[in-house]
Structure formats: structure tokens, C-alpha cells
C-alpha atoms as a PDB file:
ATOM      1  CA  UNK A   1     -23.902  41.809  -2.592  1.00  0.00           C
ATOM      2  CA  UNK A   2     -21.328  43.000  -0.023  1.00  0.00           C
ATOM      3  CA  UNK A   3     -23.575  44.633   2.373  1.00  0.00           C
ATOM      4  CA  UNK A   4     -26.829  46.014   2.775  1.00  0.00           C
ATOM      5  CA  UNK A   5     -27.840  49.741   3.722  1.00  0.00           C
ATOM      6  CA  UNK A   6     -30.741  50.585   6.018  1.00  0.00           C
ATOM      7  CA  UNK A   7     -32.346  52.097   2.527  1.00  0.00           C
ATOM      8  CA  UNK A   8     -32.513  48.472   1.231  1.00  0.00           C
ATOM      9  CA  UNK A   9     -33.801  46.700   4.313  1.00  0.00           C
ATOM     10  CA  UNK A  10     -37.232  48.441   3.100  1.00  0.00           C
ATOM     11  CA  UNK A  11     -37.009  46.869  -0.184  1.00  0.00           C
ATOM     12  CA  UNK A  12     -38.073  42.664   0.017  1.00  0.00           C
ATOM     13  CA  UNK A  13     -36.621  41.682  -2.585  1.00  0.00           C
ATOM     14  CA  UNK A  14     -32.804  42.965  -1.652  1.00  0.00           C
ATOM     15  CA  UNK A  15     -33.312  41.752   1.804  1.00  0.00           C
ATOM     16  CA  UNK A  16     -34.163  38.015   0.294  1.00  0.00           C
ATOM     17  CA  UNK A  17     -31.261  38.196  -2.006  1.00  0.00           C
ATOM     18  CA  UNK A  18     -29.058  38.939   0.767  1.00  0.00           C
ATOM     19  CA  UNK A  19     -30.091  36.527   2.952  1.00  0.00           C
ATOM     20  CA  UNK A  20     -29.692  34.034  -0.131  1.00  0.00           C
ATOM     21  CA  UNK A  21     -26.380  35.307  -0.578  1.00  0.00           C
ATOM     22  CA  UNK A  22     -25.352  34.811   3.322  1.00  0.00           C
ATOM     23  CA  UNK A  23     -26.778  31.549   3.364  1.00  0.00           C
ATOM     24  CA  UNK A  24     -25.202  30.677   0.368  1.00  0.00           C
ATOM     25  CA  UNK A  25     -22.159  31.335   1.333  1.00  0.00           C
ATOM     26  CA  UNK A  26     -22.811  29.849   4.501  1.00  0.00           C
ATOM     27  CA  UNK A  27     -23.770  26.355   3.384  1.00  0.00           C
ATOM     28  CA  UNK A  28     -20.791  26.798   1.015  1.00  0.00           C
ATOM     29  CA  UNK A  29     -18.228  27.390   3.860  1.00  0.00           C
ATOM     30  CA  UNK A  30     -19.849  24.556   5.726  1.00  0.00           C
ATOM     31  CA  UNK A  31     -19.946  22.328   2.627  1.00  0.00           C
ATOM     32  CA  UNK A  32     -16.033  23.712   2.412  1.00  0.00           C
ATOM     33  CA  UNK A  33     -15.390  22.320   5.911  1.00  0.00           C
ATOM     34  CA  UNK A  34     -17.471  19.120   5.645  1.00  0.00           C
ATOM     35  CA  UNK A  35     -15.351  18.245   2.506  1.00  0.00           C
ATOM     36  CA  UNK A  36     -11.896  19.180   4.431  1.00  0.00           C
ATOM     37  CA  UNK A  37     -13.066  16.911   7.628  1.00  0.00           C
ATOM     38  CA  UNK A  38     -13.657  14.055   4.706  1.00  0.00           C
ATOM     39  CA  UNK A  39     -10.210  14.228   2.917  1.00  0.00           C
ATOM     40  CA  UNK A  40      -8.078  14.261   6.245  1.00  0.00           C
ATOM     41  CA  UNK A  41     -10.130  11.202   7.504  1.00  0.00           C
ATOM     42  CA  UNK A  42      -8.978   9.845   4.281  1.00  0.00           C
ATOM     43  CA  UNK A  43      -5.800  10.772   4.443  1.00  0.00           C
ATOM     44  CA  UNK A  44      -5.613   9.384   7.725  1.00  0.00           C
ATOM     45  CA  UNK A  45      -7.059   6.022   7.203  1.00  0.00           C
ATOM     46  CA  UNK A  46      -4.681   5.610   4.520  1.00  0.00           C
ATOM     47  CA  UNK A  47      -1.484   7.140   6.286  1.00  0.00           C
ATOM     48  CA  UNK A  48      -2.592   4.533   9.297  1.00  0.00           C
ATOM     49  CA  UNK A  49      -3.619   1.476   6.617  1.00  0.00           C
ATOM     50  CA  UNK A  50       0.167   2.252   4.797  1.00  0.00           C
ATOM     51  CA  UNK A  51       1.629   2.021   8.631  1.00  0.00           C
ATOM     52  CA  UNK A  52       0.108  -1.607   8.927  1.00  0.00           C
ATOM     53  CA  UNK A  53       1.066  -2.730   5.438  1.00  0.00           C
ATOM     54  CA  UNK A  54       4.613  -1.378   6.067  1.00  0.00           C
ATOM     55  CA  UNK A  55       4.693  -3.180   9.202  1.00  0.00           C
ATOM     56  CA  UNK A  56       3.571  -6.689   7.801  1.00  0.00           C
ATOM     57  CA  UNK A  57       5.878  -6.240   5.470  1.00  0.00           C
ATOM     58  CA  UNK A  58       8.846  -5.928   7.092  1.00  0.00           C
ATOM     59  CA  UNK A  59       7.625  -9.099   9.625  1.00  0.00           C
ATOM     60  CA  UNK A  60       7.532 -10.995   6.291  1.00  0.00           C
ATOM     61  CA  UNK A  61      10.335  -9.677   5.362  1.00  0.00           C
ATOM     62  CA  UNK A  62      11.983 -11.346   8.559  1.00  0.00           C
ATOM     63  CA  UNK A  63      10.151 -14.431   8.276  1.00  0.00           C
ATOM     64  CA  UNK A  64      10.979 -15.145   5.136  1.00  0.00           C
ATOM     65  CA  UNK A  65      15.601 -14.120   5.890  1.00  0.00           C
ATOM     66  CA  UNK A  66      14.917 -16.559   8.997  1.00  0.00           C
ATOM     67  CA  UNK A  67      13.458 -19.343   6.479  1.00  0.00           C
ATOM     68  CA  UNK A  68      15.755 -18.543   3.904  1.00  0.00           C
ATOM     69  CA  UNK A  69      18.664 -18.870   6.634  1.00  0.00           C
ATOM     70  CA  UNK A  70      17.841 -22.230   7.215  1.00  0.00           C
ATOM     71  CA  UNK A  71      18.303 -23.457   3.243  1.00  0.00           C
ATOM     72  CA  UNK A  72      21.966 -24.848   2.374  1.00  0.00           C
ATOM     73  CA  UNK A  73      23.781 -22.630   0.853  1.00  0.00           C
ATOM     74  CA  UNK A  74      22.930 -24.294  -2.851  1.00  0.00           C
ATOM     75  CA  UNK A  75      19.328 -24.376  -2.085  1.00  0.00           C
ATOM     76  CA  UNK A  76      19.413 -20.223  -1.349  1.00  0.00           C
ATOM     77  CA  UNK A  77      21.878 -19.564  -3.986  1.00  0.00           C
ATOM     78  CA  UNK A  78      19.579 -20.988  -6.302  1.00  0.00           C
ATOM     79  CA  UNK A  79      16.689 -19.538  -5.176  1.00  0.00           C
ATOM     80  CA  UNK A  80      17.762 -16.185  -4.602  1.00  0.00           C
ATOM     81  CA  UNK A  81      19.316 -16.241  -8.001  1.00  0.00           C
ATOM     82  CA  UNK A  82      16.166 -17.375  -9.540  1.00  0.00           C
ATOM     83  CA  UNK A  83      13.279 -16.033  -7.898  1.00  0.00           C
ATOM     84  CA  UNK A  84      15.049 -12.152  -7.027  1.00  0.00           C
ATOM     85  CA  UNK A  85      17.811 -12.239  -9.974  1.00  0.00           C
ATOM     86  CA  UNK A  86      15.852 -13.316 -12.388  1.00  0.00           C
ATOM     87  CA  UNK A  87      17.301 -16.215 -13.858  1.00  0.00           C
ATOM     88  CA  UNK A  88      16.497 -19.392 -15.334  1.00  0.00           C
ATOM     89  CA  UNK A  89      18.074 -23.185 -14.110  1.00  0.00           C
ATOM     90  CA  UNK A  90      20.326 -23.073 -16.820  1.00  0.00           C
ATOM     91  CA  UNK A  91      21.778 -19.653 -15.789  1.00  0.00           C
ATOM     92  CA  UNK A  92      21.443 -20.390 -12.165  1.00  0.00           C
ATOM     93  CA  UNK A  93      23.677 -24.070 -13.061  1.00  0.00           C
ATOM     94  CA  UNK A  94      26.003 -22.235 -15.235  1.00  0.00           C
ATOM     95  CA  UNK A  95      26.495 -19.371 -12.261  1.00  0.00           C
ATOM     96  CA  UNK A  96      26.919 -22.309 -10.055  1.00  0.00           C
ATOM     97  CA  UNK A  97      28.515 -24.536 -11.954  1.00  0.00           C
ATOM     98  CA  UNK A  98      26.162 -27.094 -10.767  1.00  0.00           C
ATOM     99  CA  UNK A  99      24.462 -29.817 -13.247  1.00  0.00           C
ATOM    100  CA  UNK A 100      21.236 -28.594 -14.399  1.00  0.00           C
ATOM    101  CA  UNK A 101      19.723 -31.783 -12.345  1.00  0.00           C
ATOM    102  CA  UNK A 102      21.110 -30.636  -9.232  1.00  0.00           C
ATOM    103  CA  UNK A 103      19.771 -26.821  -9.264  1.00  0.00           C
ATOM    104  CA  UNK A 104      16.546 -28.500 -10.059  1.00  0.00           C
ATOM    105  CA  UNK A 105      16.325 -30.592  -6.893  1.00  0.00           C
ATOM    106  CA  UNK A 106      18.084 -28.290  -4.766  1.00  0.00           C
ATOM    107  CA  UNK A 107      15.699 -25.886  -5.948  1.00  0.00           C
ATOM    108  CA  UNK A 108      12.418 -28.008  -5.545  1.00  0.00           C
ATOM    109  CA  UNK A 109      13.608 -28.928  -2.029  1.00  0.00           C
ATOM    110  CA  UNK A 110      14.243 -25.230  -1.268  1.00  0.00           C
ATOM    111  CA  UNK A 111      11.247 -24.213  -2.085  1.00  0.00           C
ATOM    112  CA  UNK A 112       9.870 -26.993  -0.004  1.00  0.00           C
ATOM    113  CA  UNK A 113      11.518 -26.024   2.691  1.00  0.00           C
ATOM    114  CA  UNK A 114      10.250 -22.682   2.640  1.00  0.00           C
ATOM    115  CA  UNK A 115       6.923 -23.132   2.529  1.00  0.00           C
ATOM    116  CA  UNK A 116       6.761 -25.146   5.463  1.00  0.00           C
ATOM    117  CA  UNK A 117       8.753 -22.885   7.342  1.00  0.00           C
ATOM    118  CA  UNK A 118       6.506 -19.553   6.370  1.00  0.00           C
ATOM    119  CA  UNK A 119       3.180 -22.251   6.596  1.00  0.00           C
ATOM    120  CA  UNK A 120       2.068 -21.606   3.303  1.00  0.00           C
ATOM    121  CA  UNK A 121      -0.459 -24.393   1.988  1.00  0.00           C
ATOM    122  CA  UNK A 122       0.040 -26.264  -1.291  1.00  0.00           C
ATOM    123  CA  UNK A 123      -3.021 -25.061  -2.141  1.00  0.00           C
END
């Protein structure tokens, strides 16, 4: 119903159906608007919870180049190599061309190293 007339004011029936309709689309537009108010909270919460994660990340990001700056350079080799190239001790002692023993313990004390400096329990 787009509108009413004063002809159909007299009749009750049109004049509930147009209220219906008004209030309908009433509720609908405030239902409409509700809805909008709950996605941009959303989107906010998330756009401001993505801002924190980004920033934590890129403090342990800098944490962890600071702790990894203070490995020999046989101890980060190997560890970069393993743990961000992918590769086993054998690769990372053939790369090297380090005995498999030494990558091992270079390796084990690296990682020692690290976790004290980032203050990560054993667990």
C-alpha cells in the first residue's frame, strides 16, 4: 500500500493494514539500522583486535632478531636453516659443512639460548 486516500480512512480494515504496513516497514528500517550498528562494532573490534595482534607481532618479531643476534654465527645458521628453511641436521651439516655432531650441539645450545633470552619455560 503506497498511500491512503481520505475515501479509505472510513474503511477499518485499510486503515489497519496501513498502519501494519508503516510499522512494518518501520521496525524493518530499525531492525536494518540495529543490524548495521552490529556489523561496524564488529568490524571495529576486529580492525582494533588485528591492530594489537599486528603490534605483538612485530615486538616478537624484535625480540626474537635481538635473541637471535646474540647466537654464534653456527648456532643461527643452523637454526635459521632449520627451523625457517626447512631443513633437516643432515642438510643443515652438509650446507655447513659441519659434522652432523656439531650442528646437533650447536643447535641444542641455540635453542637454549633462545629460550632464555625470550623467557620461555621448559614447560
Amino acid at each position: 500500500m503506497m498511500g491512503l486516500v481520505k475515501a479509505d480512512l472510513a474503511d477499518p480494515a485499510l486503515m489497519l493494514a496501513f498502519l501494519r504496513d508503516k510499522a512494518s516497514a518501520r521496525k524493518l528500517r530499525l531492525f536494518a539500522c540495529a543490524c548495521c550498528r552490529l556489523v561496524w562494532d564488529l568490524l571495529e573490534e576486529r580492525t582494533g583486535r588485528a591492530r594489537v595482534e599486528a603490534v605483538e607481532n612485530r615486538l616478537e618479531r624484535q625480540r626474537l632478531r635481538r635473541c637471535m643476534g646474540g647466537l654464534t654465527d653456527l648456532q643461527r645458521e643452523s637454526v635459521t636453516l632449520a627451523y625457517y628453511s626447512g631443513y633437516t641436521y643432515q642438510q643443515v651439516s652438509e650446507l655447513l659443512g659441519a659434522p652432523l655432531g656439531t650442528v646437533k650441539t650447536r643447535m641444542r645450545d641455540g635453542l637454549a639460548r633462545l629460550r632464555d633470552c625470550l623467557g620461555v619455560g621448559r614447560g
